[in-house]
Protein backbone atom coordinates (compact mmCIF):
# COMPACT_ATOMS: atom_id res chain seq x y z
CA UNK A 1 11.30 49.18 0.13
CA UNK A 2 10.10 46.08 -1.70
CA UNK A 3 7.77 43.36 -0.17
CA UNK A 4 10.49 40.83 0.54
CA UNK A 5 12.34 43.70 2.33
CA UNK A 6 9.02 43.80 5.03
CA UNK A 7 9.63 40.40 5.98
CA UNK A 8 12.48 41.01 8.94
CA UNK A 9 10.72 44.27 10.41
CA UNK A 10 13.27 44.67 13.31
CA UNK A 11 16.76 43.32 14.14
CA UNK A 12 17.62 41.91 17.60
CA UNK A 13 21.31 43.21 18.51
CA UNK A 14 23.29 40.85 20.40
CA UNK A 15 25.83 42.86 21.48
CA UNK A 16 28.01 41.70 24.36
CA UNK A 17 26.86 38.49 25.88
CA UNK A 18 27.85 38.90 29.33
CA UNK A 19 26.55 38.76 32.77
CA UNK A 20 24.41 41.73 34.17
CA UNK A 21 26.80 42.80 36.67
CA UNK A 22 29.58 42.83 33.53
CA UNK A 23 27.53 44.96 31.41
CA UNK A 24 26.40 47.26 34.73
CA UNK A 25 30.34 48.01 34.52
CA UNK A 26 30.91 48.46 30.66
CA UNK A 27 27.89 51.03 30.60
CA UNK A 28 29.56 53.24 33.40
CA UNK A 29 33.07 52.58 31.72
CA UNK A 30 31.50 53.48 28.55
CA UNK A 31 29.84 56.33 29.55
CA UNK A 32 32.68 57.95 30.88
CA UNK A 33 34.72 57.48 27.41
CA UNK A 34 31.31 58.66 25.85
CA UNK A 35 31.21 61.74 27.93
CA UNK A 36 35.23 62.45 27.71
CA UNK A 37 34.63 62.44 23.88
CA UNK A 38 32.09 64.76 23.63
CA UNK A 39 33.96 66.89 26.17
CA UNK A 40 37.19 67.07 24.31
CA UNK A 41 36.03 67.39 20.90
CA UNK A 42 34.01 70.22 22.34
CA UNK A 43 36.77 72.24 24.00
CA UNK A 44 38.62 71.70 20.49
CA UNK A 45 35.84 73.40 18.48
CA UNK A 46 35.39 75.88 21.32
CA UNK A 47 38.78 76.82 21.40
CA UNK A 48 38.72 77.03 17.44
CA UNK A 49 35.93 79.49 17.60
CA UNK A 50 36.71 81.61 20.38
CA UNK A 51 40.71 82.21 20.01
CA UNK A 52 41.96 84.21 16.74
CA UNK A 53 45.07 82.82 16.41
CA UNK A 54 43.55 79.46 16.02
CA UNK A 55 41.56 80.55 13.05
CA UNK A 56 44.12 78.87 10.75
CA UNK A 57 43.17 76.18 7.70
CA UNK A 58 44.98 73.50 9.58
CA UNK A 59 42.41 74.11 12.84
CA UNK A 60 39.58 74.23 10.57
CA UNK A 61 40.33 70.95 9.62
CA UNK A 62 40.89 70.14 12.71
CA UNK A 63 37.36 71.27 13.69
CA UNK A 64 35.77 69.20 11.22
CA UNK A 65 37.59 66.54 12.49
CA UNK A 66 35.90 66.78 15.80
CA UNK A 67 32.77 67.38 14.38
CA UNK A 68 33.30 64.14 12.53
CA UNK A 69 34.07 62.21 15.75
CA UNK A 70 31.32 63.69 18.28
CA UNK A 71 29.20 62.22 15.16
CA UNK A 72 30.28 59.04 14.91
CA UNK A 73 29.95 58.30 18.67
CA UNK A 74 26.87 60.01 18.77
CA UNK A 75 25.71 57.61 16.01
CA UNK A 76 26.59 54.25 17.63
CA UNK A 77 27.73 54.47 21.40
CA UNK A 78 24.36 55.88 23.22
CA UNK A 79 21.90 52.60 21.57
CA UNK A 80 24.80 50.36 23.24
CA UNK A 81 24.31 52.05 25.95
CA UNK A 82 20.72 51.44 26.26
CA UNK A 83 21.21 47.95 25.49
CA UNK A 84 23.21 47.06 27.65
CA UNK A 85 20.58 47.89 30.18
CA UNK A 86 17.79 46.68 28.64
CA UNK A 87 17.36 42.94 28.28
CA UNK A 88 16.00 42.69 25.05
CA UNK A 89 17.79 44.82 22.57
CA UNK A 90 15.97 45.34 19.16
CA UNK A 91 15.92 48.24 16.58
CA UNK A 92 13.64 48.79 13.64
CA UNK A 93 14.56 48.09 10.12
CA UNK A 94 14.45 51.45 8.86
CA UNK A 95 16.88 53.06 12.17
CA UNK A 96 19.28 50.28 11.86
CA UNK A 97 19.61 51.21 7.64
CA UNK A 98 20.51 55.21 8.65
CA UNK A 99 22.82 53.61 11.85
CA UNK A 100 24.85 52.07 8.90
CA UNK A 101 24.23 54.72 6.80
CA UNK A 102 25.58 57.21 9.23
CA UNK A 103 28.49 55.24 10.39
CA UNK A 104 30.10 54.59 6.88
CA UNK A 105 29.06 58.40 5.82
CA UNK A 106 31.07 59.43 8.84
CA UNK A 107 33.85 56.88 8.83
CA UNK A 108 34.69 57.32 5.12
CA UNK A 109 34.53 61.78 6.07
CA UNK A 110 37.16 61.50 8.22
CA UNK A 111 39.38 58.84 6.01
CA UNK A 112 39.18 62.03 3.95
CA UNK A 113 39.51 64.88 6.09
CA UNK A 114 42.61 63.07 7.59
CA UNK A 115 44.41 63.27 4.25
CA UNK A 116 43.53 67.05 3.39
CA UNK A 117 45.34 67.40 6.91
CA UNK A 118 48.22 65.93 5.95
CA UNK A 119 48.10 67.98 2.61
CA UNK A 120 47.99 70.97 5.04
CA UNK A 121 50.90 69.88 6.74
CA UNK A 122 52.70 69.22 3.57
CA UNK A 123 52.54 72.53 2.01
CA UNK A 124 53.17 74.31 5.43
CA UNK A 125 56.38 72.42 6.10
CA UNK A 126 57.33 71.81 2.38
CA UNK A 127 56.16 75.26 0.70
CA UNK A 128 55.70 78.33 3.16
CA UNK A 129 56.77 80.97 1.03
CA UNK A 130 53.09 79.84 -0.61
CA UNK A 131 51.21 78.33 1.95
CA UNK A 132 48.79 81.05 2.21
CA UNK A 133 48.28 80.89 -1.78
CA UNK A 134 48.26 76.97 -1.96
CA UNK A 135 45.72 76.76 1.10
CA UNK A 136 43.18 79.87 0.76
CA UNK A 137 40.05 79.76 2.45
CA UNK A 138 38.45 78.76 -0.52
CA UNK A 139 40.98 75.80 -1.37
CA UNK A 140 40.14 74.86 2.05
CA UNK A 141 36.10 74.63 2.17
CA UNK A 142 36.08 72.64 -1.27
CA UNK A 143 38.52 70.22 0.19
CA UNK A 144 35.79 69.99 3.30
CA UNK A 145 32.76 70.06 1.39
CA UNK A 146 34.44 67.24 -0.90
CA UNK A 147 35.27 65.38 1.71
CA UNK A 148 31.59 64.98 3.54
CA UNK A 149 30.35 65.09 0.31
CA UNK A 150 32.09 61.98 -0.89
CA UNK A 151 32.09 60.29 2.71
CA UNK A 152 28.23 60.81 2.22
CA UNK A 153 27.74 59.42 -1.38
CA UNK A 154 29.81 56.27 -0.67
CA UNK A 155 27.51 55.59 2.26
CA UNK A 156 24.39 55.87 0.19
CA UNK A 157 25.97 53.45 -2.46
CA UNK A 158 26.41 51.08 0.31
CA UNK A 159 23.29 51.73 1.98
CA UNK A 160 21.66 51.64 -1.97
CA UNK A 161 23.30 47.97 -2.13
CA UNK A 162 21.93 46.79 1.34
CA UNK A 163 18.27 47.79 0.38
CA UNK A 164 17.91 45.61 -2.48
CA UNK A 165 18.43 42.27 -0.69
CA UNK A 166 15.83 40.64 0.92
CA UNK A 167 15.72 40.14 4.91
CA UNK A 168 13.61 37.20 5.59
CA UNK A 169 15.54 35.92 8.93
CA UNK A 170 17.27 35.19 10.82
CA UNK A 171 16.74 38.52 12.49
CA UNK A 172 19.89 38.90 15.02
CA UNK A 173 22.49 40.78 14.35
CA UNK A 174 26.23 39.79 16.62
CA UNK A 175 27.01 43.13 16.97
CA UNK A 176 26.56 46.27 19.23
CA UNK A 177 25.55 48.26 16.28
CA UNK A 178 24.09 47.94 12.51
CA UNK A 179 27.54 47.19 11.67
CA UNK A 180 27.38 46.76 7.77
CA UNK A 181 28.97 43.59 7.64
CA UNK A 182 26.97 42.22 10.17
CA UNK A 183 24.12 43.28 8.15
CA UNK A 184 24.88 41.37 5.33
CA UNK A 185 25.37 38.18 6.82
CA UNK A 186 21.27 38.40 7.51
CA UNK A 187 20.50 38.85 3.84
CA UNK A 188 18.60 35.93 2.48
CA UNK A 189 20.54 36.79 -1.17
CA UNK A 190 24.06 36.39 -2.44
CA UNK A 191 26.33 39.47 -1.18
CA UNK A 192 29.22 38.98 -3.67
CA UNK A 193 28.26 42.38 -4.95
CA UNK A 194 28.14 44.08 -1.91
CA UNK A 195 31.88 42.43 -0.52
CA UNK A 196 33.31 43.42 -3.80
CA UNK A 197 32.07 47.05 -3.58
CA UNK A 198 33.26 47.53 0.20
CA UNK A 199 36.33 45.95 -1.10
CA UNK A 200 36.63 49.03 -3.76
CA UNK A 201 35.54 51.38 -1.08
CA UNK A 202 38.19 50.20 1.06
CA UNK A 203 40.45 50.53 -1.28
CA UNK A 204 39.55 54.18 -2.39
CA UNK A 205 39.44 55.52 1.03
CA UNK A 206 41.90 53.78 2.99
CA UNK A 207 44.55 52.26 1.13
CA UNK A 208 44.53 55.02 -1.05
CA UNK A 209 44.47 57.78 1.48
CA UNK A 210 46.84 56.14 3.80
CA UNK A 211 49.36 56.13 0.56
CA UNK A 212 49.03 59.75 -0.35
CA UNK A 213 49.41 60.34 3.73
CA UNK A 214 53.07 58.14 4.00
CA UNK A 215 54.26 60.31 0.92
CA UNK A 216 52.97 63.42 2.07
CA UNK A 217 55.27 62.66 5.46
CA UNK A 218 58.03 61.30 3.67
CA UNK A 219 58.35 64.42 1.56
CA UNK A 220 57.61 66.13 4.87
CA UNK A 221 60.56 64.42 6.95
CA UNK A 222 63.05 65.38 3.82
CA UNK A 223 61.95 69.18 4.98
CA UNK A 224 62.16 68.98 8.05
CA UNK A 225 65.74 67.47 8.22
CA UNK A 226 66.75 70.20 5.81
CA UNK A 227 65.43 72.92 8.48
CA UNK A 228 68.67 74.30 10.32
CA UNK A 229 66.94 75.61 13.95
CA UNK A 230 66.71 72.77 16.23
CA UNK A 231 63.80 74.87 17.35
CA UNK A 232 62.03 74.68 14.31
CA UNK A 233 62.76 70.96 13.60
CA UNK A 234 60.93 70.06 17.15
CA UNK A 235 57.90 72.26 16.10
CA UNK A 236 57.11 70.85 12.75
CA UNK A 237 57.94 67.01 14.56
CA UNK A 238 55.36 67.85 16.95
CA UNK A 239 52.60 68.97 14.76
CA UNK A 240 53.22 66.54 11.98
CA UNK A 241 53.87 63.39 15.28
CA UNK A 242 50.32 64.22 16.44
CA UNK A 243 48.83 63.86 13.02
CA UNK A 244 50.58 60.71 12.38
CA UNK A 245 49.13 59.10 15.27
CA UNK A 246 45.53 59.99 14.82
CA UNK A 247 46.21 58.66 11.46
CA UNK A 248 47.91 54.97 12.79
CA UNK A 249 45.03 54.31 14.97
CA UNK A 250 42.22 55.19 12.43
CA UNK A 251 43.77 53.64 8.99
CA UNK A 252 44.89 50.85 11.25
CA UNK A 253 42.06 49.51 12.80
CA UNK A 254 40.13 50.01 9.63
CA UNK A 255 42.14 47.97 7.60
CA UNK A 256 42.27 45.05 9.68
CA UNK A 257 38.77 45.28 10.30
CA UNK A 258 37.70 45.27 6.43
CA UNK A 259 40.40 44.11 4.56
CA UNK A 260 42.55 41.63 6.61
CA UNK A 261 41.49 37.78 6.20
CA UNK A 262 38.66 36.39 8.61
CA UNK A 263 39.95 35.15 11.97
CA UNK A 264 38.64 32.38 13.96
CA UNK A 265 36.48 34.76 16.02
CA UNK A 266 35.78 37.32 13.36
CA UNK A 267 32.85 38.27 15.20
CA UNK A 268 34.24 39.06 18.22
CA UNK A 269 37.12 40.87 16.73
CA UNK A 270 34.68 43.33 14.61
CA UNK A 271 32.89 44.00 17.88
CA UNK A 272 36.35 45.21 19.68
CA UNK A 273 37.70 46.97 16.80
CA UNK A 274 34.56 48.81 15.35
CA UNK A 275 34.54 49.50 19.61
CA UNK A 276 37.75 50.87 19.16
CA UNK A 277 36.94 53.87 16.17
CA UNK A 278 33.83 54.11 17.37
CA UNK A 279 34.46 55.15 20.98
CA UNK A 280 38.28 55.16 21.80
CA UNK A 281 39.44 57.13 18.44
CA UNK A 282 37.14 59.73 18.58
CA UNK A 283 37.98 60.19 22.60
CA UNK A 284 41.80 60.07 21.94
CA UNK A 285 41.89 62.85 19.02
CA UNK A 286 41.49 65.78 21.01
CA UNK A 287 44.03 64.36 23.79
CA UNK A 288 46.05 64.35 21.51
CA UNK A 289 46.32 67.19 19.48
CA UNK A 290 45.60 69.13 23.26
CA UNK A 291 48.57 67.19 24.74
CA UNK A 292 50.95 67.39 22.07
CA UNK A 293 50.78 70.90 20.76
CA UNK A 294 51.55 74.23 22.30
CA UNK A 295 49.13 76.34 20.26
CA UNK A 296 45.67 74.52 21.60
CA UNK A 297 47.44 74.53 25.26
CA UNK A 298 48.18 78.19 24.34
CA UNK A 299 44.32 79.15 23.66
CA UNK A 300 43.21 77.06 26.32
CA UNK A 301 45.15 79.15 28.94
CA UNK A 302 44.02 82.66 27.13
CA UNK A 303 40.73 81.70 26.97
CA UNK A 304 40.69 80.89 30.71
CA UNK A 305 42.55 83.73 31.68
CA UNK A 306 40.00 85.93 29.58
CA UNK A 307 37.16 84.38 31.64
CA UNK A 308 39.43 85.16 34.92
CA UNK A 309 39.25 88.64 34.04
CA UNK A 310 35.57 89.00 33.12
């Protein structure tokens, strides 16, 4: 870190500016999302470890999935919660750089891990004869390992970007979080660089993504209409309907967050939507993929019934 870096040691985050009794009533409100999302994404992965049948390459995605999303929660919701009990809210330069860090590393991960799960679904649905060929265990961990590992080395470039400007005030940042836009705007430099390259990072992991996803589902709603059991038809709509909505709220948030034009209050709408993946999302995956598939409900009830007996 250069000298000119030194010069804003700590941020002040802003947050929401409301009254006490307000914020008294988004930290128990947010707890209870907070705790509801680690408690759902950790009966998913217990469920995934613990029941056989489950041991399948589209619930190891799905694990990784949760793992993603306990992350990313764990990353940014328990310093709002702090802050919105403490009165004055700061963070030091260095945690706020790995906050961002963090947060892009896991938010470009799951853009990822979402489209190998759609892959999953495609060759399941469009090619089962093979499905076991096309999506071995060891297909399966390099698409995982690519996936953090290029979720991870788009957040250092970002981070890499952020470290070469200077920070010389103002020092307040309008956001709950080290939100990486809202980072920028402190930077006592020109950012042109650094708006072009989320640009391209947008582009390469949502846009792009989100295209390979709509054709994997079109191809897979050509199958399905093809399948003669009405039975079968509602089994692959169910799967496929649960990924598809994980999908729309991620992909769709996201893009209006980074690549829709500025609003009048773009402040204000980056603090509700990066709210909204960074809290809501991860607390509505497991609900549902529990809710809307018979397998998970399945090991649930086994694994409780196994306890019964012990």
């Amino acid at each position: 870190m250069t000298e000119n870096q030194t010069w804003v040691t700590e941020f002040i985050l802003l947050g929401f500016p409301l009254s006490p009794s307000m914020q008294m009533l988004l930290f128990g409100l947010f707890s209870l999302f907070y705790v509801l999302t680690l408690l759902g994404n950790g009966v998913i992965l217990g469920l995934i470890s613990l029941d056989p049948r489950l041991h399948t390459p589209m619930y190891f995605f799905l694990s990784h999935l949760a793992i993603v999303d306990i992350s990313y929660a764990s990353n940014n919701v328990p310093k709002m919660l702090v802050n919105l009990l403490n009165k004055k809210n700061t963070i030091s330069f260095v945690p706020c750089i790995m906050q961002t860090f963090l947060y892009m590393a896991f938010a470009h991960t799951e853009c990822l891990i979402l489209v190998v799960m759609s892959h999953d679904r495609y060759v399941a649905i469009c090619h089962p004869l093979r499905y076991s060929v096309i999506m071995s265990w060891r297909v399966c961990t390099v698409q995982a390992v690519a996936s953090w590992t290029c979720g991870s080395l788009l957040a250092l470039v970002h981070v890499g970007l952020i470290l070469r400007l200077p920070f010389c005030g103002p020092h307040e940042i309008n956001h709950f979080f080290c939100e990486i836009l809202s980072v920028l705007k402190l930077a006592c430099a020109d950012t042109k660089l650094n708006q072009v390259v989320i640009l391209a990072a947008s582009v390469f992991v949502l846009v792009g993504p989100l295209c390979l996803v709509l054709g994997s589902y079109a191809r897979i709603l050509a199958a399905i209409l093809r399948i003669q059991s009405a039975e079968g038809r509602r089994k692959a709509f169910s799967t496929c309907s649960s990924h598809l909505c994980v999908v729309g709220l991620f992909f769709g948030s996201a893009i209006v967050m980074y690549m829709s034009p500025k609003s009048r209050h773009p402040e204000e709408q980056q603090k509700i939507l990066s709210l909204f993946y960074s809290l809501f999302n991860p607390m509505l995956n497991p609900l549902i993929y529990s809710l809307r598939n018979k397998e998970v409900k399945g090991a649930f009830r086994r694994v409780l019934w196994k306890d019964r007996l012990m």
